[in-house]
Protein backbone atom coordinates (compact mmCIF):
# COMPACT_ATOMS: atom_id res chain seq x y z
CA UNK A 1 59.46 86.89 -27.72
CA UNK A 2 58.79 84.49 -24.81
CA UNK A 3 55.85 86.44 -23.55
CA UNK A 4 54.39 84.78 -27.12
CA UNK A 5 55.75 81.93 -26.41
CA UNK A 6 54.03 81.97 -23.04
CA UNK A 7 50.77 83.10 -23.85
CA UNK A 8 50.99 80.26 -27.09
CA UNK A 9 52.05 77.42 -24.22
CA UNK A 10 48.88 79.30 -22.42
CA UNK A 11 46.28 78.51 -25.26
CA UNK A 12 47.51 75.51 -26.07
CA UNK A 13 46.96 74.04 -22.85
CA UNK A 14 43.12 75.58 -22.12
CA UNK A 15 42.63 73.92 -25.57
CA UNK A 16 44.07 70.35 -24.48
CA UNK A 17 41.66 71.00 -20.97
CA UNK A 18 38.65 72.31 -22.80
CA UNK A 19 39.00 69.07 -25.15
CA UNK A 20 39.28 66.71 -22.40
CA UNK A 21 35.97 68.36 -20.73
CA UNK A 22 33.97 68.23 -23.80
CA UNK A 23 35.41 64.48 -24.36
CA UNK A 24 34.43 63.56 -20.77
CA UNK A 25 31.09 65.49 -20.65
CA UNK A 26 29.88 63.51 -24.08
CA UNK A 27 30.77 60.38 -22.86
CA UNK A 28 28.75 61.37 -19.68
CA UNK A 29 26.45 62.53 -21.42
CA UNK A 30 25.76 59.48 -24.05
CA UNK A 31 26.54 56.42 -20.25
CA UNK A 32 22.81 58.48 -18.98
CA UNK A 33 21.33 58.17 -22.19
CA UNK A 34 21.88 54.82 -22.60
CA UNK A 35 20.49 54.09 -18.63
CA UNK A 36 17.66 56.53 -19.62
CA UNK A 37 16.70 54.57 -22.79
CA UNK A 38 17.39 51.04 -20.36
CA UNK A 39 14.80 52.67 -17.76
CA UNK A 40 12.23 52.56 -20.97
CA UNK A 41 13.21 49.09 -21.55
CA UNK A 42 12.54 47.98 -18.21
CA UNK A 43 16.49 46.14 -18.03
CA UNK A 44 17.97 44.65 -15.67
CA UNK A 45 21.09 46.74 -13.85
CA UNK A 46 23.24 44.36 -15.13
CA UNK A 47 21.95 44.53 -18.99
CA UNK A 48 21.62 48.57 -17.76
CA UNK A 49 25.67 49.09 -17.61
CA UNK A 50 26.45 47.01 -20.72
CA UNK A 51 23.62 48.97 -22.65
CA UNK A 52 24.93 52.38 -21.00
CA UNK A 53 28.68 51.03 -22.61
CA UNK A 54 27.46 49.94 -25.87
CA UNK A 55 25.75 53.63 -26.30
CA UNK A 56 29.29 54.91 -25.48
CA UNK A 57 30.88 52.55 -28.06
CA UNK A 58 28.18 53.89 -30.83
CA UNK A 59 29.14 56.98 -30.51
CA UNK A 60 32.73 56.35 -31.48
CA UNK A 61 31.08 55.28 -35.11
CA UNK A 62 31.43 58.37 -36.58
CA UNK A 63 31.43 62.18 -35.21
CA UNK A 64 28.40 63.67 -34.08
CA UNK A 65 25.24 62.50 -32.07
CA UNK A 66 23.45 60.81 -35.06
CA UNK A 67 24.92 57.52 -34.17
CA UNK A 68 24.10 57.74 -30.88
CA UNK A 69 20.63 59.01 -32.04
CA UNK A 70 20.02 56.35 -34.32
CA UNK A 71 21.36 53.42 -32.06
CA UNK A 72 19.14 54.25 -28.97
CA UNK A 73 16.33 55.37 -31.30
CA UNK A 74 16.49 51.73 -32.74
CA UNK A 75 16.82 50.08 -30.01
CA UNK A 76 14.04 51.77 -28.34
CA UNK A 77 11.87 51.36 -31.19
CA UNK A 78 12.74 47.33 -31.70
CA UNK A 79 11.52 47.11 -27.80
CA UNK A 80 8.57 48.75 -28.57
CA UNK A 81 8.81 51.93 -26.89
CA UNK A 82 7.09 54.37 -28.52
CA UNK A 83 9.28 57.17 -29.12
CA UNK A 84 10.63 59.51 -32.07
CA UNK A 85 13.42 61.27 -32.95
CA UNK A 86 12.72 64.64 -30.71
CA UNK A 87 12.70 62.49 -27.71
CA UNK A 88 16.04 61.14 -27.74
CA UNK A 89 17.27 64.11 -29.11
CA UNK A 90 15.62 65.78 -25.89
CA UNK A 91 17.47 63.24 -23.63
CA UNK A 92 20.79 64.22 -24.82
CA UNK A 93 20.38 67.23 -24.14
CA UNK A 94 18.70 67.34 -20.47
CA UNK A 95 21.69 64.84 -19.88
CA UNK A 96 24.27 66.77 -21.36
CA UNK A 97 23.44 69.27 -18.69
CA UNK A 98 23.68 66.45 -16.13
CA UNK A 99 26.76 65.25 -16.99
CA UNK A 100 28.24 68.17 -16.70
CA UNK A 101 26.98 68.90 -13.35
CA UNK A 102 28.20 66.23 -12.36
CA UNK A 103 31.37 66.81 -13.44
CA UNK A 104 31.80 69.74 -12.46
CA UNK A 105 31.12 68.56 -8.97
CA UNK A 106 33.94 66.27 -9.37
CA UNK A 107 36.06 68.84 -9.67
């Protein structure tokens, strides 16, 4: 019985890692996002890290990467950046495999 037990204890806690990865990686992920859509906007570093937060905070809004599609895709668009959809759908994914690079170098 306690080699279940063990094995159990064993999943359990690759789960809790793999979670915390995929936590950290999309909040990577959605900080370069937000400085890639600030690049476009031509802001200031300062205005750079709070719009590189407030990305992070959208995407907290509901689950999935609509929110964080539709916040940067609005911003973007009220700046008048001309950009669509595929774009910043694009982004998140050349910067999802950023962020984990990076993170993985952390390690």
């Amino acid at each position: 019985m306690t080699t279940f037990d063990d094995r159990e204890r064993a999943f359990e806690a690759k789960y809790a890692r793999d979670e915390d990865m995929l936590f950290r990686v999309t909040a990577r992920r959605n900080r370069l996002v937000g400085q890639w859509a600030a690049a476009k906007m031509a802001l200031t570093p300062e205005e750079t890290d709070a719009y590189a937060k407030a990305v992070v905070q959208a995407d907290f809004e509901e689950s999935g990467d609509e929110d964080v599609i539709r916040k940067v895709l609005g911003d973007l668009l009220a700046a008048g950046i001309e950009v669509d959809d595929a774009d910043v759908r694009r982004a998140l994914v050349e910067q999802a495999v950023e962020a984990r690079r990076q993170l993985m170098e952390v390690k």
